[in-house]
Protein backbone atom coordinates (compact mmCIF):
# COMPACT_ATOMS: atom_id res chain seq x y z
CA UNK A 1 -3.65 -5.95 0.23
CA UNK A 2 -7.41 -6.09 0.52
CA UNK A 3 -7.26 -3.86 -2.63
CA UNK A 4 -5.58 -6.88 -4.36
CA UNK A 5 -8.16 -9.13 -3.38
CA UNK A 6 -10.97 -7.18 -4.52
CA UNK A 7 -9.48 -6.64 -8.24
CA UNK A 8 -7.96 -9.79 -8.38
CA UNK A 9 -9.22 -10.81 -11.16
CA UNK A 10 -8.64 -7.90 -13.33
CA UNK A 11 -6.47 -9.35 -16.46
CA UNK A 12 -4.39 -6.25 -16.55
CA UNK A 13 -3.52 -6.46 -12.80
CA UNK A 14 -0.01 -5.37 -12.93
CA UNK A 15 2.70 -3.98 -10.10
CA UNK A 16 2.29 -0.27 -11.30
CA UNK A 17 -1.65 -0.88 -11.56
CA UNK A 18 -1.37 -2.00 -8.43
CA UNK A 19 0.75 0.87 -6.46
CA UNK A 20 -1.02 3.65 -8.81
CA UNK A 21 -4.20 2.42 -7.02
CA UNK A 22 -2.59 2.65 -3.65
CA UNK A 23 -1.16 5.59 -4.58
CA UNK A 24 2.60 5.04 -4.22
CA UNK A 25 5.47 4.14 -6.37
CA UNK A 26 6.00 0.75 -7.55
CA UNK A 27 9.71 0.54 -5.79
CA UNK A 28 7.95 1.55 -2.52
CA UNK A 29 4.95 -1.08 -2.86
CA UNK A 30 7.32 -3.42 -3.62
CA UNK A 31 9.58 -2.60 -0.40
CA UNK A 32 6.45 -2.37 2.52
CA UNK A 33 4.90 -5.87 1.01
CA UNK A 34 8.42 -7.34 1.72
CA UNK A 35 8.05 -5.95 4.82
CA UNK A 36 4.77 -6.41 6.08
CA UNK A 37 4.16 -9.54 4.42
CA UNK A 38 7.74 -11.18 3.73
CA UNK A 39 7.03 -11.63 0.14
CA UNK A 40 6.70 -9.75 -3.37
CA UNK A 41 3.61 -8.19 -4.28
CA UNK A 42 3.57 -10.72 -7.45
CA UNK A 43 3.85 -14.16 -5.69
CA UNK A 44 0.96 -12.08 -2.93
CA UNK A 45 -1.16 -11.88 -6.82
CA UNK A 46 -0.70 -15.47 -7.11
CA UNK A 47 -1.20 -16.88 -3.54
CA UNK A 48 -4.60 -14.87 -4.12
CA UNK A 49 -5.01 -16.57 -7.58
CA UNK A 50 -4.48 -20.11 -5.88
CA UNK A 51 -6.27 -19.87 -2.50
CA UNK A 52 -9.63 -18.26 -5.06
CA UNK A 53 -9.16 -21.87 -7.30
CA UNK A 54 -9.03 -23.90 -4.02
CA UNK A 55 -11.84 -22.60 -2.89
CA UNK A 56 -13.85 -22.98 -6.41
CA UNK A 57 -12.68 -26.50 -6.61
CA UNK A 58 -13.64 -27.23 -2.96
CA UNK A 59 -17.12 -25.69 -3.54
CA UNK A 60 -18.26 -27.10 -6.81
CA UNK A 61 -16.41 -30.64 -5.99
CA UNK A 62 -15.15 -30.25 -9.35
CA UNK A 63 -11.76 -31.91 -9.96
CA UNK A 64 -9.52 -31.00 -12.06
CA UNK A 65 -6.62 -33.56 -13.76
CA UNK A 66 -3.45 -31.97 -14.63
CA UNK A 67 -2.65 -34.71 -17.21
CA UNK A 68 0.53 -35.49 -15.38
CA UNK A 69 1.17 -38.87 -14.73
């Protein structure tokens, strides 16, 4: 997992990537995150993606309009 958030932002971050680097199987990375963490390796990825964005938007005071009404 700390793996993940040190490459996070590598565009070609992908599930096999990901267990290649950890040195396991994809099925078997797939079956400890649901384990340890209670969720997919993928939506881990993204909860990394979002809490890095909160953090950018928090520190620059940037905001940032979705367009949504």
């Amino acid at each position: 997992m700390d793996w993940i958030r040190e490459h996070y932002q590598d565009g070609n971050m992908t599930l096999d990537t990901i267990a290649e680097a950890q040195g396991c199987s994809s099925s078997y990375l797939r079956r400890i995150f649901r384990e340890v963490k209670e969720t997919s390796p993928t939506d881990y990825l993204m909860e990394v993606w979002l809490d890095r964005a909160k953090e950018l938007l928090l520190s620059t005071g940037k905001t940032w309009d979705s367009g949504w009404s």
